[in-house]
N, C-alpha and C. Protein backbone atom coordinates (compact mmCIF):
# COMPACT_ATOMS: atom_id res chain seq x y z
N UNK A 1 113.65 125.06 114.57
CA UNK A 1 112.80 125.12 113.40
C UNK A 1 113.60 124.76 112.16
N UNK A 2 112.70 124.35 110.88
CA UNK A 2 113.82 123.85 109.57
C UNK A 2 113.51 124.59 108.68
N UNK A 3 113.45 126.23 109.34
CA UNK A 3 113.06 127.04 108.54
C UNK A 3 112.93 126.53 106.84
N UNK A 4 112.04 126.05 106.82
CA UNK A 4 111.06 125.55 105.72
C UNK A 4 111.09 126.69 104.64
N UNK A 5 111.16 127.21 103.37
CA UNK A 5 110.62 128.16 102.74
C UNK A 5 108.89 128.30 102.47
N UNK A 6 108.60 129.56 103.10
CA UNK A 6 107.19 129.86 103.11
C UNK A 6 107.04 130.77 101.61
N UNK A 7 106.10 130.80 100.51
CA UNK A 7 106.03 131.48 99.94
C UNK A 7 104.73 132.26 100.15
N UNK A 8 103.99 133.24 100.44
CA UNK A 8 103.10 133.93 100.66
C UNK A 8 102.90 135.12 99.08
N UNK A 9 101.66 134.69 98.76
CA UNK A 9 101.19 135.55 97.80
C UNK A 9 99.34 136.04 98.44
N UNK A 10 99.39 137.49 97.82
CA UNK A 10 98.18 138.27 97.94
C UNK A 10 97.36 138.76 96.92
N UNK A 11 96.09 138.34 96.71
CA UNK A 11 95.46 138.33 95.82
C UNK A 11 94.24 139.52 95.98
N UNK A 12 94.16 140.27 95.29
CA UNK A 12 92.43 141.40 95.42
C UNK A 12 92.49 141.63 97.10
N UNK A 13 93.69 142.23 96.99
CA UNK A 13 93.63 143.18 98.81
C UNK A 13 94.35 144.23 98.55
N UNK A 14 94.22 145.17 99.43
CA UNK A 14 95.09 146.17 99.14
C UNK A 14 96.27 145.89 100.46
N UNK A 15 96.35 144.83 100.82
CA UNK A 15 96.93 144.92 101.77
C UNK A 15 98.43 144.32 101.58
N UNK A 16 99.37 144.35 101.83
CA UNK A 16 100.77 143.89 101.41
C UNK A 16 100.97 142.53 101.66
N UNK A 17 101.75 141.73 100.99
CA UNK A 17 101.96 140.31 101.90
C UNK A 17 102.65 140.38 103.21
N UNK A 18 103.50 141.24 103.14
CA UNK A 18 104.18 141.51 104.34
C UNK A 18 103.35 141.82 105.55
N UNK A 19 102.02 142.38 105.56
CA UNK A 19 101.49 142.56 106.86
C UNK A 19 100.75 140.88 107.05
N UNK A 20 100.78 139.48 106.21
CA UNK A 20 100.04 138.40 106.59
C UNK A 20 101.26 137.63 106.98
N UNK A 21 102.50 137.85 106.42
CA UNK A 21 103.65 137.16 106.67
C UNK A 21 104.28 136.47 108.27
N UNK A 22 103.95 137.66 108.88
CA UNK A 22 104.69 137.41 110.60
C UNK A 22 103.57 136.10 111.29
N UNK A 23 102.26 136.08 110.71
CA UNK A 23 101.35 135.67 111.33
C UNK A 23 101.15 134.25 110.68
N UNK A 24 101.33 133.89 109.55
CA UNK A 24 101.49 132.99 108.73
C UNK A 24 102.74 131.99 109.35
N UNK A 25 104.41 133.37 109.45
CA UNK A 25 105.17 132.75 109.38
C UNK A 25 105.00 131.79 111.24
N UNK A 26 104.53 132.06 111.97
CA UNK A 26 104.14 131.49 113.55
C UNK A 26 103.40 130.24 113.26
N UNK A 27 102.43 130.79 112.17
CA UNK A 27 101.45 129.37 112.36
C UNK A 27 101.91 128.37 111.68
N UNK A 28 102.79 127.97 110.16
CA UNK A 28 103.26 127.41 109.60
C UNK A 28 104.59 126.68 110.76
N UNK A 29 104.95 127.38 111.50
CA UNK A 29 106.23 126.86 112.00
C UNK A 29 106.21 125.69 113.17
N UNK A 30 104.80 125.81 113.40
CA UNK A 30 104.17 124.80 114.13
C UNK A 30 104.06 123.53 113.69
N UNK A 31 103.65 124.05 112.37
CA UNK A 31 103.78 122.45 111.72
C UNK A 31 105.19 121.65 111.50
N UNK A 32 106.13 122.87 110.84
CA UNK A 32 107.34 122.48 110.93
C UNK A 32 107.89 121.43 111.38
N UNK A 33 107.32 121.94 113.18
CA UNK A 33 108.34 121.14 113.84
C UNK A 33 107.81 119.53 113.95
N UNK A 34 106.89 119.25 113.78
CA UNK A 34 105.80 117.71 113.22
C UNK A 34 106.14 117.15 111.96
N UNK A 35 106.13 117.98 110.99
CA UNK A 35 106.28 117.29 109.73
C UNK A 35 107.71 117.98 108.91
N UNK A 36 108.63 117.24 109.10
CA UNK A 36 110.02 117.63 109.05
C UNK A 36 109.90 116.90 107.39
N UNK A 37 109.46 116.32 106.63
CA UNK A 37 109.59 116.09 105.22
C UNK A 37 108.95 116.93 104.29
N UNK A 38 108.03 117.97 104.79
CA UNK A 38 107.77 118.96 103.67
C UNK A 38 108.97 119.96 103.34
N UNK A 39 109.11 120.39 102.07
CA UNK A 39 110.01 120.74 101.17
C UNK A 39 109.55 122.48 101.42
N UNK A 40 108.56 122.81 101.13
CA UNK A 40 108.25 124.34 101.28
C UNK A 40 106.88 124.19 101.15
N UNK A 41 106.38 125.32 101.56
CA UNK A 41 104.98 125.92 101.83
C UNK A 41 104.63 126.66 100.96
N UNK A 42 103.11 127.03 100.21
CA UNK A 42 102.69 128.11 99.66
C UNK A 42 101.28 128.63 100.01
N UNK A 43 101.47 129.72 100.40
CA UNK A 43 99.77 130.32 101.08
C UNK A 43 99.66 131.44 100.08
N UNK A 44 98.20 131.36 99.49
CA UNK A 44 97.50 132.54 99.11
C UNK A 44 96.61 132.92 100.10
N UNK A 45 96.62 134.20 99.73
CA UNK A 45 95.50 135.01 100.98
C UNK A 45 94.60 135.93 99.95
N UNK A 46 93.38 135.52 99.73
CA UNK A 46 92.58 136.18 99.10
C UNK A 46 91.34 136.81 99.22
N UNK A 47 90.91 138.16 98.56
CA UNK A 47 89.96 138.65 98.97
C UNK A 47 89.06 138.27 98.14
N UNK A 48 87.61 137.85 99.07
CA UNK A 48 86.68 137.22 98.05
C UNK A 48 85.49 138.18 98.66
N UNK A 49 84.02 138.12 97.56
CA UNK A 49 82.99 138.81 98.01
C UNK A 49 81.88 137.75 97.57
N UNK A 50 81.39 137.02 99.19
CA UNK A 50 80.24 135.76 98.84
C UNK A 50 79.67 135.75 100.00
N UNK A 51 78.57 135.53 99.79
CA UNK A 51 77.64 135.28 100.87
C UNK A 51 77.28 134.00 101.05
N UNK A 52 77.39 133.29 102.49
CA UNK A 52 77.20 131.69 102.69
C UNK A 52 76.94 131.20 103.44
N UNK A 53 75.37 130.89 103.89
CA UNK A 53 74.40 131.03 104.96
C UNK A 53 74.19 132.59 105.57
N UNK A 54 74.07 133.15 104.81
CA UNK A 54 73.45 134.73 105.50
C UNK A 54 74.57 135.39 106.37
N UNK A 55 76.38 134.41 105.80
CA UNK A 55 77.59 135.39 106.42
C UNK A 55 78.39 135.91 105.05
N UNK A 56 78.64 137.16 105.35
CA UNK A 56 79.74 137.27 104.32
C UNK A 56 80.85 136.86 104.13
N UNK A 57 81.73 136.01 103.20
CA UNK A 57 83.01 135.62 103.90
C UNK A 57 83.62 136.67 102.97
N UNK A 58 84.42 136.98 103.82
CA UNK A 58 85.51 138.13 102.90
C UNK A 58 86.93 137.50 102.94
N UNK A 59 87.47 136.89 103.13
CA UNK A 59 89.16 136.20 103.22
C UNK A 59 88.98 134.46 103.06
N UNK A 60 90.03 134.20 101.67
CA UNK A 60 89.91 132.92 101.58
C UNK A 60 91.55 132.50 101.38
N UNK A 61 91.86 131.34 102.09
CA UNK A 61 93.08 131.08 102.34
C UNK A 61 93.87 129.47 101.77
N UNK A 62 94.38 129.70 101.39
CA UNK A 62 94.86 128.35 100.12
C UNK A 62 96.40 127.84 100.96
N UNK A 63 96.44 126.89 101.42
CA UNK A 63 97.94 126.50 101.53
C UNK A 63 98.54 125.10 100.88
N UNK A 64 99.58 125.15 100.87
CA UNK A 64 100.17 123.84 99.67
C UNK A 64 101.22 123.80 100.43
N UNK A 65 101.77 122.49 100.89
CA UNK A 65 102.48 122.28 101.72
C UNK A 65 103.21 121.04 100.16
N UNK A 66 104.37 121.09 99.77
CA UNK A 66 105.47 119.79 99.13
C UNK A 66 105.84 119.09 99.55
N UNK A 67 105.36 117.74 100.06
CA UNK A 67 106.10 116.95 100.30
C UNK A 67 106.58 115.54 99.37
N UNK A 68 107.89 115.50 99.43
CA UNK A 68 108.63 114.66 98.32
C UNK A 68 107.64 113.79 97.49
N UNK A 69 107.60 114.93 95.84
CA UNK A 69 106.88 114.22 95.02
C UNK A 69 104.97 114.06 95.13
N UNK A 70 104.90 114.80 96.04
CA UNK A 70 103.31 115.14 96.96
C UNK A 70 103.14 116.75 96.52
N UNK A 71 101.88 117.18 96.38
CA UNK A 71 101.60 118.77 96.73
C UNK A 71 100.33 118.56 97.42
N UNK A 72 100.27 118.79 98.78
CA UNK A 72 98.97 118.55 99.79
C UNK A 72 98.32 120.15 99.79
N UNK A 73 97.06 120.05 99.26
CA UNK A 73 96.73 121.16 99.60
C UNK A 73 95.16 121.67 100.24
N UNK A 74 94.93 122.62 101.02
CA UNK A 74 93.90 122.60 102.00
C UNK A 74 93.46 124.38 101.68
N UNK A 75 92.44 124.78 101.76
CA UNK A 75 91.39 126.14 101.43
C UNK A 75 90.41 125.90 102.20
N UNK A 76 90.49 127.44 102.83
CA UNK A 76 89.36 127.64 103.81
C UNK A 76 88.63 128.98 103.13
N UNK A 77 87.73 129.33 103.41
CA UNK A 77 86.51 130.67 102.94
C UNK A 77 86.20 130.73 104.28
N UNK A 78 86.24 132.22 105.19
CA UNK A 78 85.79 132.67 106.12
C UNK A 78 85.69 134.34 105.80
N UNK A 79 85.19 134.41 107.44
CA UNK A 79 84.56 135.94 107.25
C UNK A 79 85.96 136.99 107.44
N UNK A 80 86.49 136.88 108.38
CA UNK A 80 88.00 137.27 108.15
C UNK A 80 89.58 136.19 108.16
N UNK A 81 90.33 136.78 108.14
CA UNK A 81 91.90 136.02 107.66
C UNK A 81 92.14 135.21 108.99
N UNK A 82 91.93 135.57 109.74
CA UNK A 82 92.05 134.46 111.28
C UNK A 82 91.72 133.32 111.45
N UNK A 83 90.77 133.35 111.10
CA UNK A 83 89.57 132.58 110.93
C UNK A 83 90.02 131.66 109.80
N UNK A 84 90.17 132.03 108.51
CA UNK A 84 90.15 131.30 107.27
C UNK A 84 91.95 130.21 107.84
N UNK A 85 92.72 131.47 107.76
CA UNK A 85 93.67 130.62 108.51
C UNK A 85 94.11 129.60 109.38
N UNK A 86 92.77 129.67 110.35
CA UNK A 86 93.36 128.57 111.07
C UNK A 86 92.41 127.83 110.85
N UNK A 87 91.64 127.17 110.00
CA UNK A 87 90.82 126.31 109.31
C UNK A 87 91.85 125.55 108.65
N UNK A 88 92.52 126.44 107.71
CA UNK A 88 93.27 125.77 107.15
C UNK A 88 94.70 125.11 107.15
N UNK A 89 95.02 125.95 108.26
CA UNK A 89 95.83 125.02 109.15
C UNK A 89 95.56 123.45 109.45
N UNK A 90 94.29 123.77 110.05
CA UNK A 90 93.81 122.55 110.83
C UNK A 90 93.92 121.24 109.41
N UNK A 91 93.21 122.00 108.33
CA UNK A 91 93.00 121.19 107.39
C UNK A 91 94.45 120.30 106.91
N UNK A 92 95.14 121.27 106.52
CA UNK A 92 96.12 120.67 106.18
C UNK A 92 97.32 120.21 106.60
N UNK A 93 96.93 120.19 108.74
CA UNK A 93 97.58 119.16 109.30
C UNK A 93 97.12 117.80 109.17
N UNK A 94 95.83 117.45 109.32
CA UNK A 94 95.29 116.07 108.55
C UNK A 94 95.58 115.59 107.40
N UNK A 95 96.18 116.41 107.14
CA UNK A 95 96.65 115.46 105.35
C UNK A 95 97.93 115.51 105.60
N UNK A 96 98.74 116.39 106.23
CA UNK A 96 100.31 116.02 106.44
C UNK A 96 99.85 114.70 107.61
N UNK A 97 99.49 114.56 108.68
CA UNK A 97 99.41 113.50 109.51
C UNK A 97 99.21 112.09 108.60
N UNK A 98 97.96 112.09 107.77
CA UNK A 98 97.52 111.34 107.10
C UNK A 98 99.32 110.40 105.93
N UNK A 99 99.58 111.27 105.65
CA UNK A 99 100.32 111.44 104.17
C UNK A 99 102.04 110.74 105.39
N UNK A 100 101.99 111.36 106.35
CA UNK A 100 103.12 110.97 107.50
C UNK A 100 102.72 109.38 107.80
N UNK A 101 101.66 108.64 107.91
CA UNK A 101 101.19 107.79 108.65
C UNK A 101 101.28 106.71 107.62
N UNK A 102 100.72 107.19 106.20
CA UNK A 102 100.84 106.45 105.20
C UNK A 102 102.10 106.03 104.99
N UNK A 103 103.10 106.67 105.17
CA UNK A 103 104.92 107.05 104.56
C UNK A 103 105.56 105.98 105.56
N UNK A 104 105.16 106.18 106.84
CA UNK A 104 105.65 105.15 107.63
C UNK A 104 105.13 103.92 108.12
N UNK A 105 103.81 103.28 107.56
CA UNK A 105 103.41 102.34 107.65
C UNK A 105 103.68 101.53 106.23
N UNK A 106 103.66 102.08 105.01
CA UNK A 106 104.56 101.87 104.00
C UNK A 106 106.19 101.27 104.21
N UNK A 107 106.90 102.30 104.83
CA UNK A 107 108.21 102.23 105.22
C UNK A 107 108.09 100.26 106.34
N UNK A 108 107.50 100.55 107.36
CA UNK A 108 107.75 99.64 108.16
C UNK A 108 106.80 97.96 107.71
N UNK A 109 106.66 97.77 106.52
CA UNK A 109 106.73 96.52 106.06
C UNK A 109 107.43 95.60 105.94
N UNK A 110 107.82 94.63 106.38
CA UNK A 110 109.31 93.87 106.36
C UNK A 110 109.07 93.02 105.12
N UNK A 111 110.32 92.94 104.21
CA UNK A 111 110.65 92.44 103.23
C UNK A 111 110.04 91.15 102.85
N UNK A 112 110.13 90.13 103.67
CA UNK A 112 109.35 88.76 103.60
C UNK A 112 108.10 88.72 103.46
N UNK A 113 107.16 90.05 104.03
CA UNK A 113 105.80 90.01 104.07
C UNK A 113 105.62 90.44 102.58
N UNK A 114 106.38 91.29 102.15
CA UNK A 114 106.21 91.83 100.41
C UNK A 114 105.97 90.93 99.53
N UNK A 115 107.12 89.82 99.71
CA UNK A 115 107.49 89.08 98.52
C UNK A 115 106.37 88.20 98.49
N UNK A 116 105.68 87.81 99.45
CA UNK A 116 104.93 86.73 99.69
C UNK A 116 103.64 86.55 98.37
């Protein structure tokens, strides 16, 4: 792992960051090992009170992933933190993939085709 710096902040919970941390720090590290050019991570974990289609969502989850000169960022609204989490996981492996795909199809242009 490139042990990445994760920053985790908690917003309107009574709950500590430290109890979202261990669970965060597993799922983030996944990505890690895929997208080796992000710089550090930032997840909020927040408590929200909304109703949306006749569910309550109570946990909304923000992550910001840095990559050089980039801030990619992806938010999920679900009914609990599991849930919101791995939404936004998902989310904001498509934009690291995306943002990876761009970087190296960029990169692999050969010089002659530029100038042209």
């Amino acid at each position: 792992m490139n042990n990445i710096p994760i920053n985790v902040t908690v917003r309107h919970l009574d709950e500590p960051a430290s109890k979202f941390q261990p669970v965060i720090q597993s799922e983030i590290g996944k990505l890690e090992t895929h997208f080796s050019n992000v710089t550090d991570f930032s997840v909020v974990v927040e408590g929200i009170s909304k109703i949306a289609n006749g569910v309550e969502l109570k946990r909304k989850v923000e992550i910001t992933a840095s990559v050089k000169g980039n801030a990619l960022a992806a938010t999920a609204e679900e009914e609990n933190f599991g849930k919101a989490l791995d939404v936004a996981i998902s989310k904001i492996r498509v934009q690291l993939s995306k943002h990876h795909e761009k970087a190296s199809e960029h990169k692999s242009v050969p010089t002659a085709e530029v100038v042209k």
